[in-house]
Each structure stands twice: as C-alpha cells, then as structure tokens.
Protein backbone atom coordinates (compact mmCIF):
# COMPACT_ATOMS: atom_id res chain seq x y z
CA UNK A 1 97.30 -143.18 168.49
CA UNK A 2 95.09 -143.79 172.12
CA UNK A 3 98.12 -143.81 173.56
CA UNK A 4 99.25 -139.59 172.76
CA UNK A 5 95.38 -138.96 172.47
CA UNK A 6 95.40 -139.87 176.35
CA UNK A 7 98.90 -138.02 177.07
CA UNK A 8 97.37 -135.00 175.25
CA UNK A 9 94.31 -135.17 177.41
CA UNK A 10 96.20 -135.37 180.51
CA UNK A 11 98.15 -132.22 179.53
CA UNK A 12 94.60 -130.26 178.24
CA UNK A 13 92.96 -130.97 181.13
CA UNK A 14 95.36 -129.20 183.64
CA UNK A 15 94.73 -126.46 181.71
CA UNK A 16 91.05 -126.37 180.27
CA UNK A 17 87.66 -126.96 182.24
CA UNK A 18 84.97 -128.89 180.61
CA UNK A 19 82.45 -125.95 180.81
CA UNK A 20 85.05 -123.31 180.97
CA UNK A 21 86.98 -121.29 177.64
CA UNK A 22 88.38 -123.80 175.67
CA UNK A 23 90.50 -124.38 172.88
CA UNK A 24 91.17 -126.74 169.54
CA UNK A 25 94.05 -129.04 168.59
CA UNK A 26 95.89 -129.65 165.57
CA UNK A 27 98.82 -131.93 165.38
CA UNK A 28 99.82 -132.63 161.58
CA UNK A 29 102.47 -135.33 160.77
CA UNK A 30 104.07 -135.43 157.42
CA UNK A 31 101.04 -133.86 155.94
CA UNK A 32 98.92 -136.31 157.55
CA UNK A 33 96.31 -135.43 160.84
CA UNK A 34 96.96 -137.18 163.54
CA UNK A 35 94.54 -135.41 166.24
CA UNK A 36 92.11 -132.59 165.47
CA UNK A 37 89.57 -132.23 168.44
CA UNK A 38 87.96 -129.29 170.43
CA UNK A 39 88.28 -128.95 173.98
CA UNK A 40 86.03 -126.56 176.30
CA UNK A 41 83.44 -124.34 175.37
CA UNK A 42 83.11 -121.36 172.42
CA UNK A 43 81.56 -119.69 174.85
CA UNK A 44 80.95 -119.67 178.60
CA UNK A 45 77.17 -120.09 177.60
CA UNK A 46 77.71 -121.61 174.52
CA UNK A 47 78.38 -124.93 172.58
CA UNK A 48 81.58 -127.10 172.87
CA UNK A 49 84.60 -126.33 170.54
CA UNK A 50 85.15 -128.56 167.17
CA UNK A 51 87.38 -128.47 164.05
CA UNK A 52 84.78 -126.05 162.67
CA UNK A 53 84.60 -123.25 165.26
CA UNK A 54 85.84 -119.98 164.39
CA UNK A 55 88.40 -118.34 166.11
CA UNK A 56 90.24 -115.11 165.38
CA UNK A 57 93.59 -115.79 164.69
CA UNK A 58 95.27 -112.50 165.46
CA UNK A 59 98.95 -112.52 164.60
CA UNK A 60 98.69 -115.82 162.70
CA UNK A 61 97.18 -113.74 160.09
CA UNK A 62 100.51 -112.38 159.29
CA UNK A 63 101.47 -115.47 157.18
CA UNK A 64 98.68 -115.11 154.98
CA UNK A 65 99.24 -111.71 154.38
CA UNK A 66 102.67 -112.55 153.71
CA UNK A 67 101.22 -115.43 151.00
CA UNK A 68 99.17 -112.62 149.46
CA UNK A 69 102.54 -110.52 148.84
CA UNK A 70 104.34 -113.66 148.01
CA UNK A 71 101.51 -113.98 145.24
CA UNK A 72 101.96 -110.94 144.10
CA UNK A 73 105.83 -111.34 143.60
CA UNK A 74 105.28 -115.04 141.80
CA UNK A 75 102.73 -112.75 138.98
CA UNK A 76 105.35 -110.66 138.70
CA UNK A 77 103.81 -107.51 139.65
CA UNK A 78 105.99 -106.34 142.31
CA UNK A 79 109.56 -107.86 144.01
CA UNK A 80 110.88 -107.97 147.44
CA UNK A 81 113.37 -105.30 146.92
CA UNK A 82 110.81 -102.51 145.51
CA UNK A 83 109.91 -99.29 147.68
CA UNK A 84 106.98 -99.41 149.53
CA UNK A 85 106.43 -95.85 148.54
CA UNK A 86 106.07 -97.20 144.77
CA UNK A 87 103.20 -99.00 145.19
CA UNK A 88 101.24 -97.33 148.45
CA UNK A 89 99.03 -94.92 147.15
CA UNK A 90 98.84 -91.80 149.52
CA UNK A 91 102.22 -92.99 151.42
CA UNK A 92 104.76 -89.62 151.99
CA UNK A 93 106.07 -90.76 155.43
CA UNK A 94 109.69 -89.66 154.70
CA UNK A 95 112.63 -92.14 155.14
CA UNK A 96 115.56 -92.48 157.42
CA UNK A 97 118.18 -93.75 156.14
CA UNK A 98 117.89 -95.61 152.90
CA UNK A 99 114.39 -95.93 151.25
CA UNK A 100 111.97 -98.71 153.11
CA UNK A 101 111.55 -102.16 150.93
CA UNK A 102 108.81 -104.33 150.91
CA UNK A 103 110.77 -107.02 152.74
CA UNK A 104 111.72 -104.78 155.57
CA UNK A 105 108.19 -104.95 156.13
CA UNK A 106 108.24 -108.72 155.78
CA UNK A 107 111.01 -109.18 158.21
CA UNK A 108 109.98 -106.77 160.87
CA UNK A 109 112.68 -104.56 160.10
CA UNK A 110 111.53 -101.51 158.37
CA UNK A 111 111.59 -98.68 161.54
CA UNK A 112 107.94 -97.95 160.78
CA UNK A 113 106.05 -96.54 164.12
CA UNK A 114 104.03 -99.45 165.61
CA UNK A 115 100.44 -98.01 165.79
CA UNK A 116 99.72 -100.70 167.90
CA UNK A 117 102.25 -99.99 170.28
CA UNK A 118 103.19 -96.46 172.20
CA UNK A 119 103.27 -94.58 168.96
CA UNK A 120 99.47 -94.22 168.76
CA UNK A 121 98.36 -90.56 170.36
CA UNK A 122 94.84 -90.97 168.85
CA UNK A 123 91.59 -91.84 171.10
CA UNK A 124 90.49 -95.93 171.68
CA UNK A 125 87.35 -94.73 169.47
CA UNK A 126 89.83 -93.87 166.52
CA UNK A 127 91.73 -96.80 167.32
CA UNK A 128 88.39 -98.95 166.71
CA UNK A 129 87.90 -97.66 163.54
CA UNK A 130 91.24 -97.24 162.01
CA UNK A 131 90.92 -98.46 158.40
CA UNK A 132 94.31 -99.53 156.55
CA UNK A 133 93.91 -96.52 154.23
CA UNK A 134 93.37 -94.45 157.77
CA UNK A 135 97.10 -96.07 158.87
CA UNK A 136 98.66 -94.37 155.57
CA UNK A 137 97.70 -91.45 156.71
CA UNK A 138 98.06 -91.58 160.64
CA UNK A 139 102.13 -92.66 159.46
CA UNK A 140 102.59 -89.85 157.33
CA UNK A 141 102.13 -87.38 160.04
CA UNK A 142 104.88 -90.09 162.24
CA UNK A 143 108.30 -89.81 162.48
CA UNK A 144 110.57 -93.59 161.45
CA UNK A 145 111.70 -94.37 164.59
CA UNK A 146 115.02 -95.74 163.15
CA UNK A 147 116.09 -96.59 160.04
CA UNK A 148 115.12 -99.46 157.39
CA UNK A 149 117.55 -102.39 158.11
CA UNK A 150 119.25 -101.40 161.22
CA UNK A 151 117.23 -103.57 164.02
CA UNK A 152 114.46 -106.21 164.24
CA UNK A 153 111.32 -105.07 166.04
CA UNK A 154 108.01 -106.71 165.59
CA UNK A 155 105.77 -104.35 164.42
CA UNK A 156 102.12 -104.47 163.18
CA UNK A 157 101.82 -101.28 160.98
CA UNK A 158 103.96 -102.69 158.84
CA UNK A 159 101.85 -105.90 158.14
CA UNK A 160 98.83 -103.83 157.84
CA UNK A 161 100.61 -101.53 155.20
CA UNK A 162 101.48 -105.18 153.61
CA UNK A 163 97.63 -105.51 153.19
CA UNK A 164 97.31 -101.90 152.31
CA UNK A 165 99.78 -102.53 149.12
CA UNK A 166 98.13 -105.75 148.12
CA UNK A 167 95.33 -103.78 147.67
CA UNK A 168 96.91 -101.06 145.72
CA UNK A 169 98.53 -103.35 143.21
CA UNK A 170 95.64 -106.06 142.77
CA UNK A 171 92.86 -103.52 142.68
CA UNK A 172 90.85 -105.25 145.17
CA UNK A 173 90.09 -105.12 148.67
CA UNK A 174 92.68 -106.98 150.89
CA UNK A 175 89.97 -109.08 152.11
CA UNK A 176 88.22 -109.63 148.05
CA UNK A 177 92.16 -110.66 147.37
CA UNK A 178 92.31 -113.14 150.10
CA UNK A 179 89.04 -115.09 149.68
CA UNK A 180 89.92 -115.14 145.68
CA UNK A 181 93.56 -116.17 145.64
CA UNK A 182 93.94 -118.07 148.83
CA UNK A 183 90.79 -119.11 150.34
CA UNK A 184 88.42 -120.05 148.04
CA UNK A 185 90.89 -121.86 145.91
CA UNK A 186 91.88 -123.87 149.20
CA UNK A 187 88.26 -124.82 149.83
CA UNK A 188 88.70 -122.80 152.96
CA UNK A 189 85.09 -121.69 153.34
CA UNK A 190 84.72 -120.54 156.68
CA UNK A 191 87.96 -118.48 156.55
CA UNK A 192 87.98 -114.64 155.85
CA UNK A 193 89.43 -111.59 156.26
CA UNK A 194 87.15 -109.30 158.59
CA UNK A 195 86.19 -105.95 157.33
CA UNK A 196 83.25 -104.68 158.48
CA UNK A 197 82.51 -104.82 162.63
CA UNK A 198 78.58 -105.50 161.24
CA UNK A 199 79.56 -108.78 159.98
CA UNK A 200 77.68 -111.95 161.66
CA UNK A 201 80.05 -114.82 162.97
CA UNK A 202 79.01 -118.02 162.49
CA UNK A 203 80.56 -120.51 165.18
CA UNK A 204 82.80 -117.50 166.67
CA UNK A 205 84.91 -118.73 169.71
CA UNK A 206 84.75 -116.05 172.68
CA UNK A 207 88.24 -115.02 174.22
CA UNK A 208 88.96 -114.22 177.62
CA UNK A 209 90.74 -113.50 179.98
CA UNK A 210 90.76 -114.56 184.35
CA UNK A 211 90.01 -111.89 186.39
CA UNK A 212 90.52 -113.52 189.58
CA UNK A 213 88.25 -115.81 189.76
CA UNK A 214 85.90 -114.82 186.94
CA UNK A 215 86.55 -114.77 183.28
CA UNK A 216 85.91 -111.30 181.22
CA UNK A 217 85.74 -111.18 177.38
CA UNK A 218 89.23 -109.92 176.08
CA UNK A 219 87.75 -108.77 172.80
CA UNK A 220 89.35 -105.53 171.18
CA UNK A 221 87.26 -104.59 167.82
CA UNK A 222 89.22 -103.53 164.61
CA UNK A 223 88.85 -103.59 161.23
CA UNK A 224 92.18 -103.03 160.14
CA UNK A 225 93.86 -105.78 158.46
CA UNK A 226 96.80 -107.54 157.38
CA UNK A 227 98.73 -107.78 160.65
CA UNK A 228 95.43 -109.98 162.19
CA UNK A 229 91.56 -110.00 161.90
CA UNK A 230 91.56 -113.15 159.78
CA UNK A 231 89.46 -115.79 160.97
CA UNK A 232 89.23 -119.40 160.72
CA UNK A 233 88.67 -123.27 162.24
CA UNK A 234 90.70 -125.87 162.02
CA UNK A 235 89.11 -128.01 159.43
CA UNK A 236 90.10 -124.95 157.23
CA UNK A 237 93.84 -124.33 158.57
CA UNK A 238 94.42 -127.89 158.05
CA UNK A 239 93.66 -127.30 154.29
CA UNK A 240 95.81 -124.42 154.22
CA UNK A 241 98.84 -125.81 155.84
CA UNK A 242 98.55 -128.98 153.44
CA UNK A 243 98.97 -126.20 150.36
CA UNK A 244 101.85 -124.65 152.01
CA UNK A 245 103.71 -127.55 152.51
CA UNK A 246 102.55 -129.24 149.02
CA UNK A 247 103.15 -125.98 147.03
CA UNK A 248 99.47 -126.18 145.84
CA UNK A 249 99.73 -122.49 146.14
CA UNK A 250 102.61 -121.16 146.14
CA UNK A 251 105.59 -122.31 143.89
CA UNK A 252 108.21 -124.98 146.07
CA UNK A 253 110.72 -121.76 145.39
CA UNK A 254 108.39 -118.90 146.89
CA UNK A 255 107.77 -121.15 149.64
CA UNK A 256 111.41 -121.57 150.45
CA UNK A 257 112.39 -118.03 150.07
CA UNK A 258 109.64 -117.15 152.78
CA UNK A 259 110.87 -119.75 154.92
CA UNK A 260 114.66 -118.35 154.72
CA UNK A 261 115.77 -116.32 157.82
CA UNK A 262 115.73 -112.75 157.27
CA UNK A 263 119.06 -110.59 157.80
CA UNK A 264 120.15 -106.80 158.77
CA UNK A 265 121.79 -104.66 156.59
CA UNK A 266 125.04 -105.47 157.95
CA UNK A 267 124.74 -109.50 157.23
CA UNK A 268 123.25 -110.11 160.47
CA UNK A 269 120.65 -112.84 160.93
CA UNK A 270 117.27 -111.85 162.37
CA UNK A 271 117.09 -112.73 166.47
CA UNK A 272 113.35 -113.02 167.11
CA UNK A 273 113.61 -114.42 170.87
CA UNK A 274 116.20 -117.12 169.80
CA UNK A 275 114.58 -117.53 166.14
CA UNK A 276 114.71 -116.46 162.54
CA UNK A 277 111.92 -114.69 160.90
CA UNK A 278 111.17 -115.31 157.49
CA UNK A 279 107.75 -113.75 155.72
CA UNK A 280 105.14 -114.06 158.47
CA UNK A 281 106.76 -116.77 160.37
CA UNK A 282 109.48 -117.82 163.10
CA UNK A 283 111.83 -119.57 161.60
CA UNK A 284 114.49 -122.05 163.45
CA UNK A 285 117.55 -121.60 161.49
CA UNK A 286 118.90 -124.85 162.46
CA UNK A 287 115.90 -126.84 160.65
C-alpha cells in the first residue's frame, strides 16, 4: 500500500500545488478503500481538502437521479417504457416521431432541446434561476430537435425533466425524495440535493479555473436539478458506491438493467466517445 500511495503522489503532485486548488482521491477495490486522502486546498484562502469536504459534483449527479427513477420503477409506480408526457405535469412539448419514453431520457436519446446548450434564447439572469418546473415550460414553447430514438446526444434537460417526474409521481420535492430514499438511508449526511442559492455550505470546495497565471472562481449558480447540483465528500460517496455495488439499495436486477448499454431504435448500441451508456453512467460494453 506505501508503495501506490507514493506512485499516486508522484502523479498528484505534477498536477496539484500544496497551497493551490486541490482535489480528493478515492480508489475502491472490491468494495474495499484502498486510498481516500485530500490533496490541495478547498479554497485558495482556505483549509486543506479531506474525505469530508464538499464538492459539487455536477454531472455525477446524473446517476443518482437515475437511482431515484430506478426507485420509482422497483415500487412499481412507473416503467421504463412509459411516456414522459404521462407523468410530467404541465409537459405539452409535442413529439417527433414516436412519443418520448422515460428511458430515452435515461440514455441520452430522447431529441429534447439541451437548455444548457445553444437552445437557450433566455437572459444569464433567467438562466440562474431556472427552476425544473420553469424547464417544463421553457420546452414547451421548443421545438424536438430530432426524434426520440434516432441519435445519442448528451443532453441535460432531459435529466432535469428526470428530476422533474420524480417529483410528480412521489409527491415530493426532488431534493425531499433524494435525502429520504437515498441519502439518509445510506448514512450519507453531508450529501444533498441543492435547492435554494440561500443555502449555507458547510466544507464547500471552491472551483476554478487558470487564467494565465492566476486562478478565477468557475462557479455558475443554479438551482435546477437532476442533471447536477448534488453535493457531496468522499466519506459519503464511498457509502454510496458500497450500496450500489452490494444492492443495499437497489435490487441486484435494477442494478444490472442500469448498467446494460443502451440502444437506438434501429438495434444500435449507444457510442458515447467509445462507450455505452446505461442510466446515468458510461458503460464499457466489453466489461
């Protein structure tokens, strides 16, 4: 164990400075931890980075809000075949093609404009405070941009009408759903869904980005959620990632069906830069 703690130190350090943005490290064998350390700072001014800071984890929140949906399937109160439109309250954005599925938004495939992406003609201060609710309607007055099926294109409304849908079916806020079914369960308690920009961060990690020589803050506020704004530290992933591989959560058979490459219409496997894409993750199809 020195022995790839020092060969992962060697490879850290080319890339992180001491006092400069930093970063933390998980590596997980057979369910087991072998290395969980922080490396830099949470902030340029702030303290060092451990298992327990808090980082936004942007697109990695698409798995969990995957989970959610994959929860909702095991109670039995929706399937992966069902149209969105059924269970979306407010949804009229018309078709192309054959009706849109709840899997198409799964696999990336559903031909829904991106509003995160060159679709969105609305100001950065609407863009701040898009809601998921706010989506359904911004979409309705879209056009598809192809139809259900036909192509793979990553695409972050349709996560965030994921979240929208849990919501509609469960009753409860995406982010109520999340800490009641997935993270509290898990013991995760320094994970949660954000929806408020008010909310205090306890242990947030800064991002940034290099401008030349300097670093900025890289920071784009949003409350929407679904397709990101989940946040969480290591101690609290590790706990997760132990329940999807265990099936603590999640029956052995959900977990494989959302681990199964996604296809097009015509039989074609998903191509996700070289990969498979499953529900909320890149899949290799040779594993």
């Amino acid at each position: 164990m020195p022995r790839l703690e020092r060969a992962i130190d060697e490879v850290v350090s080319g890339h992180v400075d001491e006092d400069g943005p930093g970063l933390a490290l998980l590596i997980v064998s057979a369910g087991a931890p072998l290395i969980c350390k922080g490396c830099g700072r949470a902030s340029l001014a702030g303290e060092a980075i451990s298992a327990r800071s808090v980082f936004d984890l942007a697109s990695v929140s698409k798995h969990i809000t995957a989970t959610a949906v994959s929860l909702l399937i095991e109670d039995g109160s929706i399937t992966a075949e069902d149209e969105v439109r059924e269970h979306v309250s407010g949804l009229t954005l018309a078709p192309r093609g054959r009706r849109i599925l709840v899997r198409d938004l799964l696999w990336h495939v559903s031909g829904v404009p991106d509003y995160s992406g060159d679709a969105w003609d609305g100001t950065d201060e609407e863009f701040e405070r898009l809601t998921n609710e706010g989506l359904v309607e911004w979409l309705n007055g879209q056009r598809m941009v192809s139809a259900p099926g036909k192509r793979y294109e990553y695409n972050n409304s349709g996560y965030a009408l994921l979240a929208r849908l849990v919501e509609c079916v469960s009753g409860k806020r995406y982010s109520e759903f999340a800490r009641e079914r997935m993270f509290g369960p898990l013991g995760m308690e320094h994970t949660f869904a954000l929806d408020s920009p008010r909310r205090r961060i306890e242990r947030r990690v800064t991002g940034y980005k290099e401008d030349g020589d300097d670093y900025v803050e890289s920071h784009e506020p949003s409350v929407i959620q679904g397709d990101g704004n989940v946040f969480s530290c290591l101690e609290d992933l590790q706990r997760g990632e132990r329940a999807m591989r265990d099936g603590t959560l999640l029956s052995r058979e959900s977990l494989e069906v959302m681990r199964e490459p996604g296809t097009l219409d015509d039989g074609t496997e998903i191509d996700a830069d070289g990969q498979g894409y499953g529900y909320g993750w890149s899949v290799d199809p040779d594993e």
